[in-house]
Protein backbone atom coordinates (compact mmCIF):
# COMPACT_ATOMS: atom_id res chain seq x y z
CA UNK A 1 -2.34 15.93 8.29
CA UNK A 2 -4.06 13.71 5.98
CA UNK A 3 -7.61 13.95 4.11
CA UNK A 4 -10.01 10.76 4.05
CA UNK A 5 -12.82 11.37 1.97
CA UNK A 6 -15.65 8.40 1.40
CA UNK A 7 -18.01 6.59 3.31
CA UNK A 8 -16.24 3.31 3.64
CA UNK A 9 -12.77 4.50 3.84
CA UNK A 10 -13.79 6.81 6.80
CA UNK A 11 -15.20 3.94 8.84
CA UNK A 12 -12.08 1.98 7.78
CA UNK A 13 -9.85 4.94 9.54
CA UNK A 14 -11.91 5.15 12.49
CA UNK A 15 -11.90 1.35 12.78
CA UNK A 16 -8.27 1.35 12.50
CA UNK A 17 -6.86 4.61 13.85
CA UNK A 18 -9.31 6.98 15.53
CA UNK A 19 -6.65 8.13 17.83
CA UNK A 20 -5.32 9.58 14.73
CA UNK A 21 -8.51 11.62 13.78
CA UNK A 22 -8.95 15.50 14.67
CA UNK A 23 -12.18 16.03 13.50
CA UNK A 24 -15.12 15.31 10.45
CA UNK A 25 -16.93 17.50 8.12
CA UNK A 26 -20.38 16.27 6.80
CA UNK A 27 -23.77 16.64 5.40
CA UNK A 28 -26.32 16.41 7.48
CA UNK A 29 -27.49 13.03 5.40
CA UNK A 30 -24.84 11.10 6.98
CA UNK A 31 -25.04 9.66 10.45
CA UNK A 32 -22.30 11.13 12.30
CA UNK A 33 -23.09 9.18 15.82
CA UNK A 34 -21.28 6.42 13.88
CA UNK A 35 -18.05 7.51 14.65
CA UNK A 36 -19.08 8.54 18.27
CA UNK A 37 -15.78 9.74 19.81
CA UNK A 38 -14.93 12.78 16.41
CA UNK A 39 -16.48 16.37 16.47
CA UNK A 40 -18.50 17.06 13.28
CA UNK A 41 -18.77 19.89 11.52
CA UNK A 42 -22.23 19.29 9.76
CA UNK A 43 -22.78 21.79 6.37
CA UNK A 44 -25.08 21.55 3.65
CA UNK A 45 -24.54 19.43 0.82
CA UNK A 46 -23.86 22.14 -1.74
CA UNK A 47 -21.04 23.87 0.97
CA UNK A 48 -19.65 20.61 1.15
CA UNK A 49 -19.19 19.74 -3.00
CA UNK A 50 -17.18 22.86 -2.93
CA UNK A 51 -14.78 21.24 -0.28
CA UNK A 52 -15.08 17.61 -2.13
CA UNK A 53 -12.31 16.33 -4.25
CA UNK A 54 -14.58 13.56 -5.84
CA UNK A 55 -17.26 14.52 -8.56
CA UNK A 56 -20.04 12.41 -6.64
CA UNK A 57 -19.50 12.93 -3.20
CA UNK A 58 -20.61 10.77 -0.28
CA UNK A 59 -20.36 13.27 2.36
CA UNK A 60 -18.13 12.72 5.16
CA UNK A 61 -14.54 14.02 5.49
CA UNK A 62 -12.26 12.82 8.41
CA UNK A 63 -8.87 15.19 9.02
CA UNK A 64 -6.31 12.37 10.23
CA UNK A 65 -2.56 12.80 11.45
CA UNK A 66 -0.23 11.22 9.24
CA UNK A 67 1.03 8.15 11.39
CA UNK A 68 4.78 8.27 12.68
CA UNK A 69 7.08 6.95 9.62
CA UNK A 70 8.38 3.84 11.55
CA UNK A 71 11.97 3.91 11.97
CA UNK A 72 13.61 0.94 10.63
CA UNK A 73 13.96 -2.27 12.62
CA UNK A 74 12.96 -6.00 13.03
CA UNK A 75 9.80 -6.24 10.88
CA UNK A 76 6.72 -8.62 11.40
CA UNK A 77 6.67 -9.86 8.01
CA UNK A 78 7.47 -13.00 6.68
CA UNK A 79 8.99 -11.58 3.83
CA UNK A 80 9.76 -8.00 2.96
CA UNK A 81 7.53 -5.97 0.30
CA UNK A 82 9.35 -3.32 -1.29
CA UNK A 83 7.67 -0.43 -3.88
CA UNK A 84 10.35 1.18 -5.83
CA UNK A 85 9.28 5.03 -7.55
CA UNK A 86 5.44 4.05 -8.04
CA UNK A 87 4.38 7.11 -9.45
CA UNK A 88 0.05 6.34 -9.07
CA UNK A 89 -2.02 6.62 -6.51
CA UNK A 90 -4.87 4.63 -7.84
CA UNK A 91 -1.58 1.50 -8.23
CA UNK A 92 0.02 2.46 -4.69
CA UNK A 93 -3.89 2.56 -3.43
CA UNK A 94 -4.53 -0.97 -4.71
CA UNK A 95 -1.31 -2.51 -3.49
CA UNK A 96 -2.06 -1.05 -0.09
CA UNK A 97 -5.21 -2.87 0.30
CA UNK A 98 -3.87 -6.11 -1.46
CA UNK A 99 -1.53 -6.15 1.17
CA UNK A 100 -3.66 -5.56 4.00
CA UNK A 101 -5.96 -8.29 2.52
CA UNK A 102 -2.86 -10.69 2.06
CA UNK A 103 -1.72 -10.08 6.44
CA UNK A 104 1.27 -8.04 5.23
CA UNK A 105 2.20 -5.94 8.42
CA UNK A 106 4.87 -4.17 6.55
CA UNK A 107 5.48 -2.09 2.50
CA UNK A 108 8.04 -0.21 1.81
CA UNK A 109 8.11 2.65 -0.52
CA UNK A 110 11.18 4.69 -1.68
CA UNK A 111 10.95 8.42 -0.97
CA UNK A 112 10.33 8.70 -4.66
CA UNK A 113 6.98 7.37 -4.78
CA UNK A 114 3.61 8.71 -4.72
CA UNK A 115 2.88 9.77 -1.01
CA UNK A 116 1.00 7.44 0.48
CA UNK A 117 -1.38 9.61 2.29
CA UNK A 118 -2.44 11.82 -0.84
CA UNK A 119 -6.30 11.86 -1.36
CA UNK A 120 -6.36 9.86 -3.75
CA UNK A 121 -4.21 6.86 -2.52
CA UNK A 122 -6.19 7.01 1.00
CA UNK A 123 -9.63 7.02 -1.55
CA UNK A 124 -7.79 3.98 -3.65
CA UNK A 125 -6.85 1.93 -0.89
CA UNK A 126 -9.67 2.51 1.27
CA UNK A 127 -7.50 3.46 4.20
CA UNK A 128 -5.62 0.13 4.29
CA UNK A 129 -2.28 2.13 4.73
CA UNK A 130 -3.31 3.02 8.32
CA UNK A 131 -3.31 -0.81 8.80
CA UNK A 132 0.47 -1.32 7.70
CA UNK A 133 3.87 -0.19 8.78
CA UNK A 134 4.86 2.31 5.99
CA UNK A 135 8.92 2.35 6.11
CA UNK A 136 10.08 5.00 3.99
CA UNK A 137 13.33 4.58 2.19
CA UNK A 138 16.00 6.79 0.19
CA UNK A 139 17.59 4.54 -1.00
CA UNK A 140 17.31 0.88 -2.46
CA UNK A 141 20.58 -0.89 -1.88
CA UNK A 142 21.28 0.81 1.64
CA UNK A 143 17.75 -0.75 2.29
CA UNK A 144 18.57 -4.10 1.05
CA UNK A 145 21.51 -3.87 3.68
CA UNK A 146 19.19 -2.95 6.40
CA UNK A 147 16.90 -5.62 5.47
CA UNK A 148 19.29 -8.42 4.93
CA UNK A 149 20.82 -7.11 8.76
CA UNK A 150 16.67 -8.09 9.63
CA UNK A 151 17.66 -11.55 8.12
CA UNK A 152 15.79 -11.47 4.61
CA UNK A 153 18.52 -12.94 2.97
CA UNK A 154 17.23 -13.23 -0.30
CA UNK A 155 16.16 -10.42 -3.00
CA UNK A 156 14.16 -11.15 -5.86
CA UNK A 157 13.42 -8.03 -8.44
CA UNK A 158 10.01 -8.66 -10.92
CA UNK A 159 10.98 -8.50 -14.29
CA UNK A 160 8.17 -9.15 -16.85
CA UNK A 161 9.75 -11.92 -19.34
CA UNK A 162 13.06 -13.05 -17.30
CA UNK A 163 13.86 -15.06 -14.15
CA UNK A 164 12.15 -18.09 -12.71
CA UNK A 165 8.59 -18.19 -12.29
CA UNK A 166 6.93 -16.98 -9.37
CA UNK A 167 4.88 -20.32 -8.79
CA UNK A 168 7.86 -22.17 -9.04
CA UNK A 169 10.46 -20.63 -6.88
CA UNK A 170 10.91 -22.18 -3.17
CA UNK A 171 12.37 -19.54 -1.67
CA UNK A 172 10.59 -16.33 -2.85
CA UNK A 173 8.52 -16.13 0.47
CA UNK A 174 11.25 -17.70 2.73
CA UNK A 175 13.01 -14.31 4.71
CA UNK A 176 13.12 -12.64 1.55
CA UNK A 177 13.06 -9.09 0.09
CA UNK A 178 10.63 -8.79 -3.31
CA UNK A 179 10.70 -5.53 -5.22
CA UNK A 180 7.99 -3.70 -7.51
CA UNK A 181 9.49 -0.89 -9.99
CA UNK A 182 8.16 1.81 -11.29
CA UNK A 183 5.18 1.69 -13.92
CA UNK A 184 6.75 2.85 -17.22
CA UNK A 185 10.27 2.26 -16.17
CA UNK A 186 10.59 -1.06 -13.91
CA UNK A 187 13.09 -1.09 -11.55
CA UNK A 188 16.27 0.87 -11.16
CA UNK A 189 19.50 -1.42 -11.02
CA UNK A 190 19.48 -3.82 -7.25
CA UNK A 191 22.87 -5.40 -6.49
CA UNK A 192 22.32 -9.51 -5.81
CA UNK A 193 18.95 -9.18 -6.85
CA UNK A 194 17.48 -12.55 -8.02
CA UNK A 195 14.71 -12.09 -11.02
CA UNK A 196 11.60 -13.37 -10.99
CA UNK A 197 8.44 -13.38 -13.33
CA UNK A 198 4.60 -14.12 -13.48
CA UNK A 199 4.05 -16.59 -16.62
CA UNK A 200 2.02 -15.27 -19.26
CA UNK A 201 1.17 -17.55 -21.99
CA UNK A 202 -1.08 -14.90 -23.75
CA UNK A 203 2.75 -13.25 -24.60
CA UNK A 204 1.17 -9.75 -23.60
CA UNK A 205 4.71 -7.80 -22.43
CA UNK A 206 4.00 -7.03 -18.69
CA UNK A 207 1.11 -6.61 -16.02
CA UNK A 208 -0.21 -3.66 -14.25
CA UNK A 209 2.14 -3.26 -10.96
CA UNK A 210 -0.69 -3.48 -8.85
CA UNK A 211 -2.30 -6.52 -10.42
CA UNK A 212 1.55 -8.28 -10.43
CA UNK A 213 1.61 -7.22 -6.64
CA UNK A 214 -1.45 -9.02 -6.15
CA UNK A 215 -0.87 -12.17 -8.33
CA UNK A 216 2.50 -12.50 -6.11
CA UNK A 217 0.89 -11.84 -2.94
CA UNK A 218 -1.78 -14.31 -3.09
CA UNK A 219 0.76 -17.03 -4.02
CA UNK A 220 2.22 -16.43 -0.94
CA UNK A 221 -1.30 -16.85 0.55
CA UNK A 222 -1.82 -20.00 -1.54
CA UNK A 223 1.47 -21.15 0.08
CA UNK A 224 0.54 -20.68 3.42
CA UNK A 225 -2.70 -22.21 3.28
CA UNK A 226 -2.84 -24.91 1.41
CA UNK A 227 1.04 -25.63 1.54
């Protein structure tokens, strides 16, 4: 089971999954007909602060099943996002709903990471992970042999001052694999990987993870619509 706490990501799960949804908890300020097909428990506000993870509550609690980890095979994405030992949920959170925004189908995450169904990713990414295939991996370079068996041919790793750019290289959303390391510690050592890097001309030494997922990502977009 999984907690959703937060007006917005709750009507984002029951938008998405209600299937998934056992039941609600909420104030009697919140309009519970909403989110017509979930039994309620209604409780007053100060019951529910004691049961509220956030300092300024909104009032409404879903209790979700945790969707079926997908086992691995032929993905719908035209290239393959991988998240290597994120350790944030507030990063994994954001990445989540950049790639939801972006019409990634597929992430995935080593078993390393942050879980993606904590409170506070589900809070951070407004329950976009219940909108993606989450493929959890052990493993990086079996995975690169799985996904290169999927036909994503290609792997590119980020790396903040080395490789080609990201706006310039052809291939980087053609069947290809691209992989996000870990905040503090980048990524651990990918055999055939291909480096790539966002240009910088301020010279700072790196990005946030989650704001270099979503430069990346909405080249790809830029790609696709505009060509």
């Amino acid at each position: 089971m999984c907690i959703c706490e937060g007006v917005r990501a709750c009507k984002e799960l029951y938008t998405l999954r209600p299937n998934l949804i056992e039941f609600g908890i909420a104030t009697n300020e919140i309009d519970v007909s909403l989110f017509e097909s979930v039994s309620f428990f209604v409780i007053e506000k100060h019951i529910f602060e004691k049961l509220s993870a956030t300092v300024n509550t909104q009032g409404i609690i879903l209790i979700s099943k945790i969707p079926e980890c997908p086992v691995h095979e032929q993905a719908e994405s035209p290239f393959a996002l991988v998240l290597d030992s994120l350790s944030d949920p507030g990063n994994f959170g954001t990445i989540l709903r950049t790639c939801a925004s972006a019409g990634l189908k597929d992430v995935w995450y080593s078993a390393d990471s942050v879980d993606p169904y904590s409170e506070k990713t589900i809070r951070s990414a407004l329950s976009s992970q219940f909108a993606l295939n989450m493929h959890r991996y052990e493993d990086i370079n079996s995975l690169i042999l799985k996904l290169r068996s999927f036909g994503y041919d290609k792997v590119f790793r980020t790396e903040p001052a080395e490789g080609k750019s990201c706006f310039c290289e052809e291939k980087l959303f053609d069947k290809s694999v691209i992989i996000f390391g870990n905040e503090a510690n980048g990524i651990k050592e990918v055999d055939s990987s291909i480096p790539i890097n966002i240009p910088m001309p301020g010279k700072f030494e790196s990005l946030n993870v989650a704001q270099a997922v979503t430069v990346i990502l909405f080249e790809a977009v830029r790609r696709r619509v505009f060509g």
